[in-house]
C-alpha atoms as a PDB file:
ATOM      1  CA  UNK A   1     -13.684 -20.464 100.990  1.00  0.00           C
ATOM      2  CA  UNK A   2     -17.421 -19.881  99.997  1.00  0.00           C
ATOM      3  CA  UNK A   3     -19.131 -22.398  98.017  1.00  0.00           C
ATOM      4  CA  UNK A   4     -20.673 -20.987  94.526  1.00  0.00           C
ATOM      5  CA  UNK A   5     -23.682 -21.616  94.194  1.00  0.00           C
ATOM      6  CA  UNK A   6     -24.374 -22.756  90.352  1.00  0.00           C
ATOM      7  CA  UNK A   7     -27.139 -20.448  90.035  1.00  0.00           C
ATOM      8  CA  UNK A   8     -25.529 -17.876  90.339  1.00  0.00           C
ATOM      9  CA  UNK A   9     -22.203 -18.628  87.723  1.00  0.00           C
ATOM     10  CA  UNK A  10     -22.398 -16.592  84.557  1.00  0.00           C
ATOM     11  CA  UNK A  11     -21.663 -19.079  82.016  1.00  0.00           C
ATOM     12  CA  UNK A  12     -21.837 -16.746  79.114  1.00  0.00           C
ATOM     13  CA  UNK A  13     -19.481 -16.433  76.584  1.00  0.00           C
ATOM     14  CA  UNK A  14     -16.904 -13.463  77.115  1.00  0.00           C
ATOM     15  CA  UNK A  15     -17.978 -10.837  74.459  1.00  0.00           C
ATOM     16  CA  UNK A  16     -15.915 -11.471  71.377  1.00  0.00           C
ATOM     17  CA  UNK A  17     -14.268  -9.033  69.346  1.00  0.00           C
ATOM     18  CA  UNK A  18     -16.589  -8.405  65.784  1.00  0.00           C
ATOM     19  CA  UNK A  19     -14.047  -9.168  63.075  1.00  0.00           C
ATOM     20  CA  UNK A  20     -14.049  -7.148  60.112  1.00  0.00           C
ATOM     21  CA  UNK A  21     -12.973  -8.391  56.732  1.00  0.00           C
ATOM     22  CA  UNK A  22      -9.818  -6.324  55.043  1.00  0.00           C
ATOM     23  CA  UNK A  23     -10.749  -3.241  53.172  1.00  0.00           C
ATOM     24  CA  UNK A  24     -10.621  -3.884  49.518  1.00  0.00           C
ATOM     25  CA  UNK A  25      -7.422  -2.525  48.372  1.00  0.00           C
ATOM     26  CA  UNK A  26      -8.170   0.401  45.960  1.00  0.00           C
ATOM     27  CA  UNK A  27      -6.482   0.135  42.389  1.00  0.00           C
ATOM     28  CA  UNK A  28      -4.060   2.972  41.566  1.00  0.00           C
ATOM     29  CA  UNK A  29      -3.895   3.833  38.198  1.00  0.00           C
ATOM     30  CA  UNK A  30      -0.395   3.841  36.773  1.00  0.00           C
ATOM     31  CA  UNK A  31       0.619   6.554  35.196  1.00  0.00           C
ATOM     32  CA  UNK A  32       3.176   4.572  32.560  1.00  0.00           C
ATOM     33  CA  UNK A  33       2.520   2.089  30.924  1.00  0.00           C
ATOM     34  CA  UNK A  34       4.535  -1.490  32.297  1.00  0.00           C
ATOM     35  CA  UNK A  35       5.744  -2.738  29.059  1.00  0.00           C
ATOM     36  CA  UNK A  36       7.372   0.512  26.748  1.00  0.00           C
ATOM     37  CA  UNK A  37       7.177   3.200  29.653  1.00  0.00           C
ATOM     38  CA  UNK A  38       4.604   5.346  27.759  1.00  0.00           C
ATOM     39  CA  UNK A  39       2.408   7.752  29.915  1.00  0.00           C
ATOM     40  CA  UNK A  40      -0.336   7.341  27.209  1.00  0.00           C
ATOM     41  CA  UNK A  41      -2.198   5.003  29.584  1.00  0.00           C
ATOM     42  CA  UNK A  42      -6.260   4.937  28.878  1.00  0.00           C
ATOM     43  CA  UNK A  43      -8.755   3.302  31.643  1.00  0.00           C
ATOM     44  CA  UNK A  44     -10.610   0.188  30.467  1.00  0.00           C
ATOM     45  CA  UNK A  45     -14.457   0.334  30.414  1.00  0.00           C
ATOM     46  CA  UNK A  46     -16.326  -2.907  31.184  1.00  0.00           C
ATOM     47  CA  UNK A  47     -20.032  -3.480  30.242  1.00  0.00           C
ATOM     48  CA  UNK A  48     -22.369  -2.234  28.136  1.00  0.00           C
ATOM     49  CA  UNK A  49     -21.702   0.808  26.831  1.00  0.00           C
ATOM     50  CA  UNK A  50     -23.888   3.816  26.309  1.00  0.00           C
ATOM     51  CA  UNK A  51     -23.705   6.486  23.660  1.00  0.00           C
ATOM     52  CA  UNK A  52     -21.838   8.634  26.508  1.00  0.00           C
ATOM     53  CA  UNK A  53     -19.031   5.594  26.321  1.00  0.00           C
ATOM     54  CA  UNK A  54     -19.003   5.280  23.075  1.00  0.00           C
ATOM     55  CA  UNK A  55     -18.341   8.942  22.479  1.00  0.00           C
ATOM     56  CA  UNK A  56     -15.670   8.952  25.063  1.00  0.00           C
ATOM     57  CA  UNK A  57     -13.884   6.062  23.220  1.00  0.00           C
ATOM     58  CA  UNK A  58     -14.090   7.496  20.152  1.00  0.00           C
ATOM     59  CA  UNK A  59     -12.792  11.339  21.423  1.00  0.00           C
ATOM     60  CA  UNK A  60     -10.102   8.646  22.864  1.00  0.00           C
ATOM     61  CA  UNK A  61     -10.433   8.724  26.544  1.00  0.00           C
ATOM     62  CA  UNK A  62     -10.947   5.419  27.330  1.00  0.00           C
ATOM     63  CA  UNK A  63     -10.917   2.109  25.805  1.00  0.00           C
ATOM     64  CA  UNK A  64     -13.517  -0.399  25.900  1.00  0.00           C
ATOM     65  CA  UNK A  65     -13.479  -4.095  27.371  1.00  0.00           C
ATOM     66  CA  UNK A  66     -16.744  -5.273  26.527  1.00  0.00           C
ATOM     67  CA  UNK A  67     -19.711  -7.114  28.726  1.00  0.00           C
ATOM     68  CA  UNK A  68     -18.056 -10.274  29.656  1.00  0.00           C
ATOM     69  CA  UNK A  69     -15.950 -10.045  33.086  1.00  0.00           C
ATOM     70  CA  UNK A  70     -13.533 -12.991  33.898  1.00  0.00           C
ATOM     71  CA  UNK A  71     -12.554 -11.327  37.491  1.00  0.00           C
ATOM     72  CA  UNK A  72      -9.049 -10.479  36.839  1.00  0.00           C
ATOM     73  CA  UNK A  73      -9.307  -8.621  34.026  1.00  0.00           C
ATOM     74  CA  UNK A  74      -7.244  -5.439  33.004  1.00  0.00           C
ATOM     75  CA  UNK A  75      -7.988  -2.276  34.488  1.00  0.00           C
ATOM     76  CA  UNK A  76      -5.476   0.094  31.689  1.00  0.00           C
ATOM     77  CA  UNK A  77      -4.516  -0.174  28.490  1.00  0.00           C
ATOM     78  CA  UNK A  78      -1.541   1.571  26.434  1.00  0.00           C
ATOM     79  CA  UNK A  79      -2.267   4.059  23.928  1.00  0.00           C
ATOM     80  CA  UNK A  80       1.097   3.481  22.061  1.00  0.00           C
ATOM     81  CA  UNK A  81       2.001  -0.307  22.004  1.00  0.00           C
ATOM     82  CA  UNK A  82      -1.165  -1.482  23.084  1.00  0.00           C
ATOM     83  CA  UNK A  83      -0.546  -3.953  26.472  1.00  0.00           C
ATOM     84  CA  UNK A  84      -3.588  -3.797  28.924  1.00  0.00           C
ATOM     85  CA  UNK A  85      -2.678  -4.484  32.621  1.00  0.00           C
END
């Protein structure tokens, strides 16, 4: 056997795999509502809302949630009994 000489050991690491967070799972809309099965379902608006917004609440497409965000806050509300998911 052949002494190695220490010179010439590559002591690098081995190349390591990049790991990539998990997508963010997308939110699908339902298209009844959870509680009384309605498919009256509107999507909750967060933030400040324009006059576009307000328009579009009013012509009832949407429903407000206001500015303040908690992080798990619902993303639909029913039209008929009122339960937000």
């Amino acid at each position: 056997m052949t002494p190695v000489d220490p010179a010439h050991v590559d002591t690098a690491e081995p190349e390591q795999r990049e790991i990539k967070p998990p997508k963010p799972r997308r939110h699908r809309p339902r298209k009844t509502c959870p509680r009384c099965r309605s498919n009256r379902v509107l999507p909750i608006i967060y933030g400040l809302p324009g006059s576009e917004l307000a328009e579009r609440e009013a012509a009832g497409e949407v429903v407000l949630g206001g500015c303040v965000l908690s992080g798990d806050d619902p993303r639909q509300a029913c039209v008929d009994c009122g339960h937000s998911w």
